[in-house]
N, C-alpha and C. Protein backbone atom coordinates (compact mmCIF):
# COMPACT_ATOMS: atom_id res chain seq x y z
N UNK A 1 0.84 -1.18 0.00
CA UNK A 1 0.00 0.00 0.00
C UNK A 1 0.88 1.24 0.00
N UNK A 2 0.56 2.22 -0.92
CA UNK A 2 0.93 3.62 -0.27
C UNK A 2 0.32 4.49 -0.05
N UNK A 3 0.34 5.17 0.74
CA UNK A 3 -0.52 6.81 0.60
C UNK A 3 0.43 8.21 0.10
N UNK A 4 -0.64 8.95 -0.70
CA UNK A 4 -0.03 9.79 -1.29
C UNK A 4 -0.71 11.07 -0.55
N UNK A 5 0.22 12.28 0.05
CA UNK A 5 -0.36 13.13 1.02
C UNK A 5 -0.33 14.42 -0.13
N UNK A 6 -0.92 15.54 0.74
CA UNK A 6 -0.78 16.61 0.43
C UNK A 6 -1.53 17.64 1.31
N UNK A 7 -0.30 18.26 1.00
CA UNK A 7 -0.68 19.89 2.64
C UNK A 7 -0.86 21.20 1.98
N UNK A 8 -0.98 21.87 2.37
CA UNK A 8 -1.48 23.70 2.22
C UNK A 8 -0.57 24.26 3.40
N UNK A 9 0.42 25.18 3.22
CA UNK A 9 0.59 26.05 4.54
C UNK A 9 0.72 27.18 4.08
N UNK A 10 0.19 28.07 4.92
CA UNK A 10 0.27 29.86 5.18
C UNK A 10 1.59 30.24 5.66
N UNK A 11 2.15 31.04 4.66
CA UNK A 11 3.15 31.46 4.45
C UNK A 11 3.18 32.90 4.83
N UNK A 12 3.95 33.51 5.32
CA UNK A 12 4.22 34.96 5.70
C UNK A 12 5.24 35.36 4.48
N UNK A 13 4.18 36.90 4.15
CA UNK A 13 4.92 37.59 3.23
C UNK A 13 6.18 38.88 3.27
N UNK A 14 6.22 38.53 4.48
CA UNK A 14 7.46 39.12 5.26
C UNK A 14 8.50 38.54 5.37
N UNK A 15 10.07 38.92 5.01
CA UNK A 15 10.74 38.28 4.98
C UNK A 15 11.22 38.40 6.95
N UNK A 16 11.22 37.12 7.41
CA UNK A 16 11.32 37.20 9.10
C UNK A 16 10.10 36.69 9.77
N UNK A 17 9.31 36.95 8.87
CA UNK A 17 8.00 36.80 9.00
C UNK A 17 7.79 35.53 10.52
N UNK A 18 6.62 35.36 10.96
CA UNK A 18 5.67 34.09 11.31
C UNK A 18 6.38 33.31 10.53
N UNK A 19 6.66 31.67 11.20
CA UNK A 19 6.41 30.42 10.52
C UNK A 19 5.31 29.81 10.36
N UNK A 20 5.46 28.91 8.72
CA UNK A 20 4.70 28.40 8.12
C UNK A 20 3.52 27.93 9.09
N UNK A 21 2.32 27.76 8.64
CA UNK A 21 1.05 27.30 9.39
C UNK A 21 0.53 26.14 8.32
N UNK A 22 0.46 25.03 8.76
CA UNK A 22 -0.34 24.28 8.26
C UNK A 22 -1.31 23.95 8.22
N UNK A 23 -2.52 24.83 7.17
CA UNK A 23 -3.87 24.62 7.23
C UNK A 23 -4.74 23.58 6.50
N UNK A 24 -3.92 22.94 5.63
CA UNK A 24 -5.15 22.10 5.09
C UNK A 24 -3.92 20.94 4.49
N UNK A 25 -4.62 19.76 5.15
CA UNK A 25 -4.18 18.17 4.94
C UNK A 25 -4.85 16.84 4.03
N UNK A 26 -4.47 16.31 3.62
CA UNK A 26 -5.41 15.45 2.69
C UNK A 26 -4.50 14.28 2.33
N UNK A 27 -5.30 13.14 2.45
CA UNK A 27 -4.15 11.71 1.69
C UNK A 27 -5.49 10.86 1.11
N UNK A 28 -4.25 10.16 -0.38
CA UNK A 28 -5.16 9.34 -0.54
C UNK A 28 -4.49 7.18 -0.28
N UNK A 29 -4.77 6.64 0.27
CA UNK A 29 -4.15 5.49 0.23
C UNK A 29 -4.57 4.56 -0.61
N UNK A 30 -4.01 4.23 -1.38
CA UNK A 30 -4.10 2.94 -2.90
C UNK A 30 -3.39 1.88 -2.30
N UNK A 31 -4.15 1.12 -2.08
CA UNK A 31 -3.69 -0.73 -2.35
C UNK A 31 -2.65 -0.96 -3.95
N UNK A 32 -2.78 -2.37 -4.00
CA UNK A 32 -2.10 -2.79 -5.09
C UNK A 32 -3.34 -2.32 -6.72
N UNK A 33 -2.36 -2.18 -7.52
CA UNK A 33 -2.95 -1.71 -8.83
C UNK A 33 -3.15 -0.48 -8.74
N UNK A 34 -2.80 0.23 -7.56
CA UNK A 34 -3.41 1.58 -7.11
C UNK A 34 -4.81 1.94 -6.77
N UNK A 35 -5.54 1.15 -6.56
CA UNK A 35 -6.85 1.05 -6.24
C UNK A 35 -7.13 2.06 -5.15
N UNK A 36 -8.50 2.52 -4.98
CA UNK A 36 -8.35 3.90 -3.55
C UNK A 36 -8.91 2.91 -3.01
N UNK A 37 -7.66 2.72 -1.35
CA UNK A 37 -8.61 2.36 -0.26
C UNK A 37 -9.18 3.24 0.80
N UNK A 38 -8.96 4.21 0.90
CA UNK A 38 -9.41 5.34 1.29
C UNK A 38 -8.71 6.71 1.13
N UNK A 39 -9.46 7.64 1.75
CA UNK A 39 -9.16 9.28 1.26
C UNK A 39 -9.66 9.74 2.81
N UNK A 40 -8.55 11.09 3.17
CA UNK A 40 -9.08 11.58 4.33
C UNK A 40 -9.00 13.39 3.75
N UNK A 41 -9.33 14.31 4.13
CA UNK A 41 -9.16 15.72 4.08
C UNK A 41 -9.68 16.53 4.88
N UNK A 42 -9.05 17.86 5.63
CA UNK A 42 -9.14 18.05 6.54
C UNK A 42 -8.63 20.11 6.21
N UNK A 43 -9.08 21.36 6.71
CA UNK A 43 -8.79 22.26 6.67
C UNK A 43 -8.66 22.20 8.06
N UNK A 44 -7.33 22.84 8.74
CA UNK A 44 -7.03 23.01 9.55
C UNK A 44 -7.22 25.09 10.47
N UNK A 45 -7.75 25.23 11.64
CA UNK A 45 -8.47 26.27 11.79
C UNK A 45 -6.77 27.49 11.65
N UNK A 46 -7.43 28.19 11.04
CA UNK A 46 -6.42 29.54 11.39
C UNK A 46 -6.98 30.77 11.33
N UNK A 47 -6.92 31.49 12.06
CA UNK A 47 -7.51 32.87 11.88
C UNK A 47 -6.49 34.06 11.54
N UNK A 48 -5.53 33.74 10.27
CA UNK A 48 -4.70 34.72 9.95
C UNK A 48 -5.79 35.18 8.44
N UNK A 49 -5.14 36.54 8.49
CA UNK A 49 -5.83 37.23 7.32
C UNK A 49 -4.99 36.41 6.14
N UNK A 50 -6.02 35.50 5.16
CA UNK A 50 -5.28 35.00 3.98
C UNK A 50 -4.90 35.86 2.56
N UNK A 51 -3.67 36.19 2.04
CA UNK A 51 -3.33 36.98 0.92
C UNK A 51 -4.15 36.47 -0.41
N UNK A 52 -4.12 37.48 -1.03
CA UNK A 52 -5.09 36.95 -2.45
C UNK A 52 -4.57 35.82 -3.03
N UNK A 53 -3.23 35.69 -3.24
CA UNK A 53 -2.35 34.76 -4.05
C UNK A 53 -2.63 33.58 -3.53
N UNK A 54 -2.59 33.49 -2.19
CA UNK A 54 -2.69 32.41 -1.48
C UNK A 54 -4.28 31.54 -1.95
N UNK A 55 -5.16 32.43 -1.79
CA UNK A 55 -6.50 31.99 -2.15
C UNK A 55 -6.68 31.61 -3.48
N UNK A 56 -6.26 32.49 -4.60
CA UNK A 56 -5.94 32.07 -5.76
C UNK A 56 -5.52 30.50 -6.33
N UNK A 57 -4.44 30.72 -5.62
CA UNK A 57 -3.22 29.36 -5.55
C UNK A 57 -4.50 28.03 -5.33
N UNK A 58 -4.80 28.16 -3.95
CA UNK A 58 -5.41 26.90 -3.30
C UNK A 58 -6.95 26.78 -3.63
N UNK A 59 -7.77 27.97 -3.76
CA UNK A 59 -9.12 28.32 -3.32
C UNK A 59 -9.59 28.06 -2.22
N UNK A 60 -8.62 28.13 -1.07
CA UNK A 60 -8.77 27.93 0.55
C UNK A 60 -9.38 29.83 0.66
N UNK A 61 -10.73 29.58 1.72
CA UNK A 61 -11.17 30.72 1.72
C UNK A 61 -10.62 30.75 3.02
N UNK A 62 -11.01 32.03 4.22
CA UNK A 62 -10.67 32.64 5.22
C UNK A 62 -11.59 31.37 5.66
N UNK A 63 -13.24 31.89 5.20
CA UNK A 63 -14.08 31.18 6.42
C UNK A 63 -13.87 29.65 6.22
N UNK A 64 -13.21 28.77 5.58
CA UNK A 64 -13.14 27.53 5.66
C UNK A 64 -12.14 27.07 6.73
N UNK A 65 -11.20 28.04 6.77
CA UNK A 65 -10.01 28.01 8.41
C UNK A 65 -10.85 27.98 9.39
N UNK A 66 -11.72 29.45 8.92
CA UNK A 66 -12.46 29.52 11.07
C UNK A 66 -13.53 28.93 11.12
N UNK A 67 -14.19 27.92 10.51
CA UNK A 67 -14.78 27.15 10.62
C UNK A 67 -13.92 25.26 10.78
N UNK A 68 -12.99 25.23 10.51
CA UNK A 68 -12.28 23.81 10.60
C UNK A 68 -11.65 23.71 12.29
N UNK A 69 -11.34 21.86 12.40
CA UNK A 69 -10.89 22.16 13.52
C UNK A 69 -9.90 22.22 14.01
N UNK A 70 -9.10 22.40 15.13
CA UNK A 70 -7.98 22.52 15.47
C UNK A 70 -6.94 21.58 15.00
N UNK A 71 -5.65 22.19 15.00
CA UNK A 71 -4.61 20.98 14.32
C UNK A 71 -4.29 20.31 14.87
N UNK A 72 -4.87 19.77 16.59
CA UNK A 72 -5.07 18.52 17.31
C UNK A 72 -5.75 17.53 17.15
N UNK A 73 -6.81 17.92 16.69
CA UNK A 73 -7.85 16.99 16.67
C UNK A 73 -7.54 16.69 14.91
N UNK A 74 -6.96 17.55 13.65
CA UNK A 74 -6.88 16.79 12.85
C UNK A 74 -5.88 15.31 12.75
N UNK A 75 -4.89 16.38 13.25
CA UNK A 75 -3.24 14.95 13.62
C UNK A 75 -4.03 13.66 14.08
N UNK A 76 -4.91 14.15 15.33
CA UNK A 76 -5.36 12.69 15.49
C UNK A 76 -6.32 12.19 14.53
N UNK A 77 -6.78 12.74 14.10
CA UNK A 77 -7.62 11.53 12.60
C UNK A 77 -6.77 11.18 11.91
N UNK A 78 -5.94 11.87 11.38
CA UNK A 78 -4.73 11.41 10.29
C UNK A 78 -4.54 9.91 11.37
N UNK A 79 -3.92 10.67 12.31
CA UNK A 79 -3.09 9.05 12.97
C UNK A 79 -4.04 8.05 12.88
N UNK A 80 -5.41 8.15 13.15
CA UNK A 80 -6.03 7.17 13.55
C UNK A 80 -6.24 6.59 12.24
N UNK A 81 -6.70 7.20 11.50
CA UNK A 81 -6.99 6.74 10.29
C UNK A 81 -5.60 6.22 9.36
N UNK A 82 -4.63 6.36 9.49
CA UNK A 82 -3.87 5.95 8.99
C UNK A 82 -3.20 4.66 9.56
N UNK A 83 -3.01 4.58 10.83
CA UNK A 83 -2.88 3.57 11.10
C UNK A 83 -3.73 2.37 11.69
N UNK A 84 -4.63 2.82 11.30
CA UNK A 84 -5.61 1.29 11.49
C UNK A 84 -5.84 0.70 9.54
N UNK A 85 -4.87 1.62 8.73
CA UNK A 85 -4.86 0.30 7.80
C UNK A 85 -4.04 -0.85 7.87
N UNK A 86 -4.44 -1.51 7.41
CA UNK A 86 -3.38 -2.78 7.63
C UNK A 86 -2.54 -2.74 6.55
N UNK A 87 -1.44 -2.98 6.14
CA UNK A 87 -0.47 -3.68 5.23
C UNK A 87 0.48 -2.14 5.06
N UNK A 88 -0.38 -1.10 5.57
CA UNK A 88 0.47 0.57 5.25
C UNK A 88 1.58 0.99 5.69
N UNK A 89 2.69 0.71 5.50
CA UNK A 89 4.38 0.70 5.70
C UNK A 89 4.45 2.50 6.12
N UNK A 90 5.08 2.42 7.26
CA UNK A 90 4.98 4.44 7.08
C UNK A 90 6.06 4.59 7.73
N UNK A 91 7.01 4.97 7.36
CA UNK A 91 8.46 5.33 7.83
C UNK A 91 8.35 6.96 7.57
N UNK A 92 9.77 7.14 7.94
CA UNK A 92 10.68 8.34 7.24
C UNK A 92 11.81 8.77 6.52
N UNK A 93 12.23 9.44 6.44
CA UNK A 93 13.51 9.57 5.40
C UNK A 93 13.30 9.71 3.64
């Protein structure tokens, strides 16, 4: 099996700026042949003012941050959901 992820983070347009914020998470995991065995996605809450580019880029609006939930409670779905597949190898490096 693998899963294939993908993140969104809010970037400061200041050089010095705030570090990156990670607002929006998503994976999809394919069995063999690549088949979907499941999909998770998730906007993570932030209440920074988002730049046009940024919205452009993603079509992540403001109110989809302050309406999502905290980046505690997403981590734990990711985890949970990720590791209650079976056969899903998840290292690092």
């Amino acid at each position: 099996m693998v899963a294939f992820l993908d993140t969104e983070f809010l970037t400061s347009q200041v050089k010095g700026g705030p570090p990156a914020k990670l607002v929006s998470v998503g994976f999809v995991v394919c069995g063999k042949d690549f088949e979907e065995v499941t999909r998770f996605h998730s906007y993570i809450y932030a209440e920074d003012k988002l730049h046009d580019r940024f919205q452009e880029m993603t079509g992540i609006e403001e109110e989809d941050l302050l309406s999502a939930p905290d980046y505690e409670l997403v981590m734990e779905e990711v985890a949970e959901q990720l590791g209650g597949i079976k056969g899903l190898c998840m290292g690092t490096g």
